[in-house]
PDB file of N, CA and C in Angstrom:
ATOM      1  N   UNK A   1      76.176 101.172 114.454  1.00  0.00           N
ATOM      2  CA  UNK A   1      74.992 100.396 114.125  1.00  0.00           C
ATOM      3  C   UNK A   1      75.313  99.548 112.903  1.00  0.00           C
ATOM      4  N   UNK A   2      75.309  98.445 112.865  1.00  0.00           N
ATOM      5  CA  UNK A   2      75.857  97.448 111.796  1.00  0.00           C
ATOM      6  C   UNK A   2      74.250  96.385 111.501  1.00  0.00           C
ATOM      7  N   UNK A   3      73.337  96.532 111.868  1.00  0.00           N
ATOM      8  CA  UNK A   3      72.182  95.980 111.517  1.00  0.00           C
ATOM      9  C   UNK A   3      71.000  96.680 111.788  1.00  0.00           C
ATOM     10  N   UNK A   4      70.021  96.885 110.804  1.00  0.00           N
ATOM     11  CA  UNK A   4      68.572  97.768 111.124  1.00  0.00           C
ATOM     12  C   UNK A   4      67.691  97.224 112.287  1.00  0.00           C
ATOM     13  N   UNK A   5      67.390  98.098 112.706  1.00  0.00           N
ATOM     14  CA  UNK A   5      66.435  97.622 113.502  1.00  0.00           C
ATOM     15  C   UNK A   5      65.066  97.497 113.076  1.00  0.00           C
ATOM     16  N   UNK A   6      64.216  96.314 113.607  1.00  0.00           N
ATOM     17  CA  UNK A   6      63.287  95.911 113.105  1.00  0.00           C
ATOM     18  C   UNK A   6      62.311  96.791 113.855  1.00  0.00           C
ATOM     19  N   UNK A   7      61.485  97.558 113.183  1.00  0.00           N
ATOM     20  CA  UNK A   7      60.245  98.176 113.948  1.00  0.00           C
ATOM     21  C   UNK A   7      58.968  97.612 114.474  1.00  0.00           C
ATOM     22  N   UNK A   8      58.496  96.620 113.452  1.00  0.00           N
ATOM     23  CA  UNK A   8      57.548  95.716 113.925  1.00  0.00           C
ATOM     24  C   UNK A   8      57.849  94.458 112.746  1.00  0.00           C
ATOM     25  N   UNK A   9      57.049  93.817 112.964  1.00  0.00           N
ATOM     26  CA  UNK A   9      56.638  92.611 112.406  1.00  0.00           C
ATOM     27  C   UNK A   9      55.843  92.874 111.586  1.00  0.00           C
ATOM     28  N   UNK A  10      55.162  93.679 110.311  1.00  0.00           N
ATOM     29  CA  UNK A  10      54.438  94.229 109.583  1.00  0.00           C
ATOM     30  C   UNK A  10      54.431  95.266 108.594  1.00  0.00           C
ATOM     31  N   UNK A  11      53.417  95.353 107.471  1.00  0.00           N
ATOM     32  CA  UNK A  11      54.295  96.048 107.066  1.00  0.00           C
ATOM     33  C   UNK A  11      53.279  97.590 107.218  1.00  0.00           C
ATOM     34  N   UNK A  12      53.739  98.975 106.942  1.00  0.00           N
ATOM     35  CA  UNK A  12      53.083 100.104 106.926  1.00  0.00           C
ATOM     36  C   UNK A  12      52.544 100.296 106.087  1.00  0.00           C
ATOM     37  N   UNK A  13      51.196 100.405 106.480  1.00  0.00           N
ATOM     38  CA  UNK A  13      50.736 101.356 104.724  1.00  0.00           C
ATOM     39  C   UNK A  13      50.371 102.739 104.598  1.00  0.00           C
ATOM     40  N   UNK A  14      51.164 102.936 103.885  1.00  0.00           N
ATOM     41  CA  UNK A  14      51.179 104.854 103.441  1.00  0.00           C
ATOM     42  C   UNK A  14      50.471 105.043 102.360  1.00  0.00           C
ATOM     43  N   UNK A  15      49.391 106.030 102.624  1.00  0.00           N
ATOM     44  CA  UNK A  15      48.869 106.399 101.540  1.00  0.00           C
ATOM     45  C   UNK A  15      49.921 107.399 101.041  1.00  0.00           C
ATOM     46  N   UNK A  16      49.997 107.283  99.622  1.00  0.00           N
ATOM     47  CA  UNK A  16      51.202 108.220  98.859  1.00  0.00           C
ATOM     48  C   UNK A  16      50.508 108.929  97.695  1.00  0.00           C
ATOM     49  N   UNK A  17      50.829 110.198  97.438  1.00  0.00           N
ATOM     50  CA  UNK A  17      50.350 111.325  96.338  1.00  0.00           C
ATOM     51  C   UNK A  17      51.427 110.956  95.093  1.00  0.00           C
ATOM     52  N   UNK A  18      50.618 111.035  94.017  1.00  0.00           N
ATOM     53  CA  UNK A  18      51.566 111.106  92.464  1.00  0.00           C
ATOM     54  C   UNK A  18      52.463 112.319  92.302  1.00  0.00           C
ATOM     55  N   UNK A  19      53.701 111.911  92.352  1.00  0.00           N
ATOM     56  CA  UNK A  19      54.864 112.709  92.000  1.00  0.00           C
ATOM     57  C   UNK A  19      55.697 113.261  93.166  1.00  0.00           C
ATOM     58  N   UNK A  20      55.260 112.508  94.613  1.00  0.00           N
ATOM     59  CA  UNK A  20      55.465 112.933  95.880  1.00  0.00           C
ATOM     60  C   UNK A  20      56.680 111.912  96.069  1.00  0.00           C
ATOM     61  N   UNK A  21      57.793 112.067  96.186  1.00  0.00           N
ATOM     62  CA  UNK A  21      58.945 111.552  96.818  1.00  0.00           C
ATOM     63  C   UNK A  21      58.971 111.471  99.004  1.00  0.00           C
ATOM     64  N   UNK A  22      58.945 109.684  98.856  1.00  0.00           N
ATOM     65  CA  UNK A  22      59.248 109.261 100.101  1.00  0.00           C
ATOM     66  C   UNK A  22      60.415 108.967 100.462  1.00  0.00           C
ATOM     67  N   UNK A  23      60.961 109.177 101.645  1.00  0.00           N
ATOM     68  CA  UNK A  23      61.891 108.769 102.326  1.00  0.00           C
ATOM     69  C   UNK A  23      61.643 107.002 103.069  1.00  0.00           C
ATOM     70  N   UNK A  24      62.292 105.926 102.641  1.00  0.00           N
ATOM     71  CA  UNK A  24      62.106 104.948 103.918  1.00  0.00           C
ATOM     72  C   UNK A  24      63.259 104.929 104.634  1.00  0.00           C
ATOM     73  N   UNK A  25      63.173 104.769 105.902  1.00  0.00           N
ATOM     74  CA  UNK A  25      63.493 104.371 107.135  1.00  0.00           C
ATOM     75  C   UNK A  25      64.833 103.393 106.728  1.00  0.00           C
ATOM     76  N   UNK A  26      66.013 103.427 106.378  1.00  0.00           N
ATOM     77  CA  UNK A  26      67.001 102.054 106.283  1.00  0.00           C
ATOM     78  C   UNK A  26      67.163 100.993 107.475  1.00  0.00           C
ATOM     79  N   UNK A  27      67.575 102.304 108.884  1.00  0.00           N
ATOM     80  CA  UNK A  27      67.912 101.940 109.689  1.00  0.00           C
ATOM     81  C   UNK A  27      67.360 101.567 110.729  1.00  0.00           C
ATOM     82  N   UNK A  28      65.794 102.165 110.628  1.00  0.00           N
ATOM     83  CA  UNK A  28      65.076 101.773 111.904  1.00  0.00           C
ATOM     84  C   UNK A  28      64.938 102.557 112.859  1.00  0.00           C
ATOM     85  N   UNK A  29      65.981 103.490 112.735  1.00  0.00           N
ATOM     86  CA  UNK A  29      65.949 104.305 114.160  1.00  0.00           C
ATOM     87  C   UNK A  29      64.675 105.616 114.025  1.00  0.00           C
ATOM     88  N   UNK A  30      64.517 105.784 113.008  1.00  0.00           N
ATOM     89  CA  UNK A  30      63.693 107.121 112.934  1.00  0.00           C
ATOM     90  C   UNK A  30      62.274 107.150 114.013  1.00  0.00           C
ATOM     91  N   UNK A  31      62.349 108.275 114.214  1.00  0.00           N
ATOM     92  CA  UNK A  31      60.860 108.374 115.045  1.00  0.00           C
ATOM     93  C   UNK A  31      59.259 108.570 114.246  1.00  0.00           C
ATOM     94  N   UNK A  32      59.243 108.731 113.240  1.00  0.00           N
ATOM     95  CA  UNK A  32      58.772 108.873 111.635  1.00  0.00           C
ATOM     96  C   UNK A  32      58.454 108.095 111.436  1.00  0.00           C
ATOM     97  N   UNK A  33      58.352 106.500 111.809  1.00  0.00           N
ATOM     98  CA  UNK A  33      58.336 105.032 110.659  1.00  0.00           C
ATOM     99  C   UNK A  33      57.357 105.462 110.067  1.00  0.00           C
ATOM    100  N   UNK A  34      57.530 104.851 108.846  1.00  0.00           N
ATOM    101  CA  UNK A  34      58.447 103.990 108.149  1.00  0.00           C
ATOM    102  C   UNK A  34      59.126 105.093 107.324  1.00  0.00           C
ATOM    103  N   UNK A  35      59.202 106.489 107.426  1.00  0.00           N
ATOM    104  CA  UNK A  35      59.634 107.438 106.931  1.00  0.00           C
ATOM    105  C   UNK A  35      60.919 107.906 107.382  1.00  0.00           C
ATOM    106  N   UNK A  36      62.036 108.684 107.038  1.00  0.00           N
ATOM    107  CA  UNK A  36      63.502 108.966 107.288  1.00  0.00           C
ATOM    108  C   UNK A  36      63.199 109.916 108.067  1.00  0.00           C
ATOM    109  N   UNK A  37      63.969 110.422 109.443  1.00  0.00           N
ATOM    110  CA  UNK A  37      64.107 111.761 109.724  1.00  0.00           C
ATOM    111  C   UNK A  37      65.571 112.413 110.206  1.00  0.00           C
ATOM    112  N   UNK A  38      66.082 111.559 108.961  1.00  0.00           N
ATOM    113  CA  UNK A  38      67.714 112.008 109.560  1.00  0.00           C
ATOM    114  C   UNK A  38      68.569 110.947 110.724  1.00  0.00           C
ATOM    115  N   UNK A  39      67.852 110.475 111.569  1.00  0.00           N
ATOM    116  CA  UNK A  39      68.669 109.376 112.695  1.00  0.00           C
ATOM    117  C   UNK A  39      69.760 108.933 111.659  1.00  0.00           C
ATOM    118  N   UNK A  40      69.719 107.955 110.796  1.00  0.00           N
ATOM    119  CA  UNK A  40      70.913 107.291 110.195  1.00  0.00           C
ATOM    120  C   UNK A  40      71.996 107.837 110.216  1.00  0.00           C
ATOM    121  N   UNK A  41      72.294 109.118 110.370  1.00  0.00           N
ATOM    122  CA  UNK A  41      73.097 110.431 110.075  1.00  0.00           C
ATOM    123  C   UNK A  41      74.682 109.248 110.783  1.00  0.00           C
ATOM    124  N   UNK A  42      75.615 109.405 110.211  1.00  0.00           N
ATOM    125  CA  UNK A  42      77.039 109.154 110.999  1.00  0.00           C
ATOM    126  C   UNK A  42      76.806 107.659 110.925  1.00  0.00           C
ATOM    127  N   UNK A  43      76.122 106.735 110.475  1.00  0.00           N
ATOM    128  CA  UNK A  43      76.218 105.289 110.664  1.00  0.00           C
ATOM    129  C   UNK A  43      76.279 105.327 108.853  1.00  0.00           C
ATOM    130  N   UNK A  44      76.150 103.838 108.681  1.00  0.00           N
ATOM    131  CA  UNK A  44      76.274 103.521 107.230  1.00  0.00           C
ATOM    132  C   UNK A  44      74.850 103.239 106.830  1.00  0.00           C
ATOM    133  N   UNK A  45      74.122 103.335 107.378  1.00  0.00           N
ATOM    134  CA  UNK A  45      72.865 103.531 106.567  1.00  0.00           C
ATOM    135  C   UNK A  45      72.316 104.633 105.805  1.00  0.00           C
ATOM    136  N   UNK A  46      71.408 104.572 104.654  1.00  0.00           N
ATOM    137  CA  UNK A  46      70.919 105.402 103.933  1.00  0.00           C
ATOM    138  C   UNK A  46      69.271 105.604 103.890  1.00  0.00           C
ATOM    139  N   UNK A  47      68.477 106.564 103.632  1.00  0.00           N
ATOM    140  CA  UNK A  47      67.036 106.026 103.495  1.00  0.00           C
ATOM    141  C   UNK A  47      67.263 106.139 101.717  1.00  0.00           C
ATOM    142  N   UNK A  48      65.802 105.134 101.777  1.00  0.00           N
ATOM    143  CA  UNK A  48      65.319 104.865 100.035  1.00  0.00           C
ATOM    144  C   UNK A  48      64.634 105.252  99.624  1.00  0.00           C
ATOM    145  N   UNK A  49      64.994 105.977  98.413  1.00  0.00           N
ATOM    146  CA  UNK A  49      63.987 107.113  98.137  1.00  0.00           C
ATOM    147  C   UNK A  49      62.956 106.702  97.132  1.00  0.00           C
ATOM    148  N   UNK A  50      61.450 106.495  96.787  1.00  0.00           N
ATOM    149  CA  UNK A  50      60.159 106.014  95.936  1.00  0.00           C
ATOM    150  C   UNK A  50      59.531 107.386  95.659  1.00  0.00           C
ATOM    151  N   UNK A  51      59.490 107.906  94.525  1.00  0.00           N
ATOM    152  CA  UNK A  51      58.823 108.288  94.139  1.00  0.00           C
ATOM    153  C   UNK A  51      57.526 107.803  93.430  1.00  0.00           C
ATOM    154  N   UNK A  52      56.692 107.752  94.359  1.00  0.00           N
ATOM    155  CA  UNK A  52      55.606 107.748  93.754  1.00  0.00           C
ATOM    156  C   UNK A  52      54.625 107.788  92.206  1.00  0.00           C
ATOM    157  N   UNK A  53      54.477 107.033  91.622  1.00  0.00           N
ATOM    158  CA  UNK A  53      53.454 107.477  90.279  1.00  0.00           C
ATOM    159  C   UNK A  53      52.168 107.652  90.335  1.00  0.00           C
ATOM    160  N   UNK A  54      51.512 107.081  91.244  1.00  0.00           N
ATOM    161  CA  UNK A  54      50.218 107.652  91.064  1.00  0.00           C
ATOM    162  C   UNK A  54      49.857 107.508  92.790  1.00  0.00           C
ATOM    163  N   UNK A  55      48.312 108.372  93.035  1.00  0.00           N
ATOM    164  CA  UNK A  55      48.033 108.151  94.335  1.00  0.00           C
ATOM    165  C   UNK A  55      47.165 106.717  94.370  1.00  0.00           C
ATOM    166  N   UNK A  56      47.989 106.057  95.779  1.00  0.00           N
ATOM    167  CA  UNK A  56      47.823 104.729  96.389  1.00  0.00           C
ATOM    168  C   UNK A  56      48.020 104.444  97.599  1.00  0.00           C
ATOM    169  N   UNK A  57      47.982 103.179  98.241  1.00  0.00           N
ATOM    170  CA  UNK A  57      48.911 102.711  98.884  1.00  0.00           C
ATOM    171  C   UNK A  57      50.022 102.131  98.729  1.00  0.00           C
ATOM    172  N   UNK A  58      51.249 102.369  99.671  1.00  0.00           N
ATOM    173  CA  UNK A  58      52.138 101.924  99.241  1.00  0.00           C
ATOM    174  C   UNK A  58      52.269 101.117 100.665  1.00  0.00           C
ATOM    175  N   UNK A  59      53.373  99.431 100.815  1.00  0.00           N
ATOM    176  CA  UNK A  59      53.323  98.956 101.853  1.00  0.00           C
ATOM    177  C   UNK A  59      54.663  98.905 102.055  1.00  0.00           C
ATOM    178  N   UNK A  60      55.237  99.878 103.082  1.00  0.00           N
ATOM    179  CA  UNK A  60      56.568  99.559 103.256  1.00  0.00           C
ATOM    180  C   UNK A  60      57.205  98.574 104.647  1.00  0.00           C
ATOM    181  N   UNK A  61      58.103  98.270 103.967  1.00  0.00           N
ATOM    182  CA  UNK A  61      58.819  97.103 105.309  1.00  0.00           C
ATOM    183  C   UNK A  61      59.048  97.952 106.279  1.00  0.00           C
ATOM    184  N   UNK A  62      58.417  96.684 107.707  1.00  0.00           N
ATOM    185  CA  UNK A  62      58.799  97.391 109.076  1.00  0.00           C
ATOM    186  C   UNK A  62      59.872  96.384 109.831  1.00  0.00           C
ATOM    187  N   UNK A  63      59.983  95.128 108.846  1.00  0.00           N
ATOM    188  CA  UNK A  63      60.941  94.427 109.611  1.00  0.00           C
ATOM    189  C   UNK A  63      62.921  94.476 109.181  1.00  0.00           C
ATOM    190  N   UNK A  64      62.554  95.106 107.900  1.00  0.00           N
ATOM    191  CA  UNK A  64      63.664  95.974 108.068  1.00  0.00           C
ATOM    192  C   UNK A  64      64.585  94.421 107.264  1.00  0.00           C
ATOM    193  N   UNK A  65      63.805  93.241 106.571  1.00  0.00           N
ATOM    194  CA  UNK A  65      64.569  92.086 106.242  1.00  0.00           C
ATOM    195  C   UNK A  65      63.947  92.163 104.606  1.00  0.00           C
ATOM    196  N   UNK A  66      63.199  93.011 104.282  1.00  0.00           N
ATOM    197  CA  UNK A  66      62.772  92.476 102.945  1.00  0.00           C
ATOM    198  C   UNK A  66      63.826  92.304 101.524  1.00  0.00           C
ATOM    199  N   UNK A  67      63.411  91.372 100.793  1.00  0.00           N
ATOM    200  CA  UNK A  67      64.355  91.490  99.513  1.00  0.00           C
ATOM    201  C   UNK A  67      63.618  91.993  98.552  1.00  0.00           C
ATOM    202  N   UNK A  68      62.741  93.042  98.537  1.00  0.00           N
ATOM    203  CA  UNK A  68      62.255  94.010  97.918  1.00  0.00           C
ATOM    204  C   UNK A  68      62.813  95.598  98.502  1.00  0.00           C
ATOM    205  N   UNK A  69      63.602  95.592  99.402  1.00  0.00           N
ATOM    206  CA  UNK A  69      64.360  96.647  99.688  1.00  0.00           C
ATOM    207  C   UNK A  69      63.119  97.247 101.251  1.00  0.00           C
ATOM    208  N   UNK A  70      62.400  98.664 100.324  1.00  0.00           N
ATOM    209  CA  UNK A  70      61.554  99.375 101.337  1.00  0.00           C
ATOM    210  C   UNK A  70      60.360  98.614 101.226  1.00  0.00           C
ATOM    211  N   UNK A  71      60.030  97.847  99.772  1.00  0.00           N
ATOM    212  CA  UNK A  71      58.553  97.350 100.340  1.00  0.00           C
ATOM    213  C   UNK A  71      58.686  95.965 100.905  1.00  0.00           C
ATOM    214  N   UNK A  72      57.374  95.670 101.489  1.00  0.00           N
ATOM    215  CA  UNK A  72      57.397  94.457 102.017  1.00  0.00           C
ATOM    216  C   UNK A  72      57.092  93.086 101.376  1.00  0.00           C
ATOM    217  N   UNK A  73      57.821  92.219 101.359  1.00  0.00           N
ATOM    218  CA  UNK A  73      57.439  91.361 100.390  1.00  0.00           C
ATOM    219  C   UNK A  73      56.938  89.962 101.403  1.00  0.00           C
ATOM    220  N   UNK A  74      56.151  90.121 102.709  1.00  0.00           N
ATOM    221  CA  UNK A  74      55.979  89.084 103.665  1.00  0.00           C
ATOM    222  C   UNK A  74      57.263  88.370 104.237  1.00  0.00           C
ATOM    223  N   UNK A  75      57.571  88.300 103.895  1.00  0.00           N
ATOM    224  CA  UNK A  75      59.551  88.074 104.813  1.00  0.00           C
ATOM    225  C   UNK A  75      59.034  88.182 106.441  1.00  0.00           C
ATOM    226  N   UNK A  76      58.386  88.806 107.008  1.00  0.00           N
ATOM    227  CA  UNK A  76      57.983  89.628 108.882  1.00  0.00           C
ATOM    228  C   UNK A  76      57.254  87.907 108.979  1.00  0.00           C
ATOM    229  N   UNK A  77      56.571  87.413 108.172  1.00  0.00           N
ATOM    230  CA  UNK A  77      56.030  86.436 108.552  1.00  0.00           C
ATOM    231  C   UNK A  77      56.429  85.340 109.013  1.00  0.00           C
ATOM    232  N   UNK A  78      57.831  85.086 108.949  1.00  0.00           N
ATOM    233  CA  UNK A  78      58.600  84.210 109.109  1.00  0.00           C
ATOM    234  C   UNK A  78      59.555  84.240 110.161  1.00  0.00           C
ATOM    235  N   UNK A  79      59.713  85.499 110.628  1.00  0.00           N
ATOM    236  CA  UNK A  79      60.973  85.837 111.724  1.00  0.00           C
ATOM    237  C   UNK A  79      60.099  85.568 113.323  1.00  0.00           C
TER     238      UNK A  79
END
């Protein structure tokens, strides 16, 4: 696998707890989005880990192109 796969065109929003460490998705493959569940395993992808500071939403990338890494910075809008 040499490129992520894009899950959707949008981005997820996770509500997230203060002091709660997330997993995102690098590669796309997880069954979890936008969360890790191990798939990347044996390819060169990694998930990114956010710990959380306070409870919110958080909006993570589903197109898998952002230059904010896991969050989404509207980038899906354009592809």
């Amino acid at each position: 696998m040499n490129a992520p796969i894009a899950t959707q065109k949008s981005p997820y929003a996770v509500d997230v707890k203060a002091g709660e460490t997330y997993y995102w998705c690098a590669c796309g493959k997880s069954s979890k989005q936008p969360l890790c569940d191990g798939t990347h395993k044996g390819s060169s992808f990694s998930p990114v880990a956010h710990v959380a500071e306070k409870n919110e939403t958080v909006y993570f990338c589903g197109c898998r192109h952002s230059k904010k890494g896991a969050f989404c910075d509207g980038t899906h809008k354009s592809l």
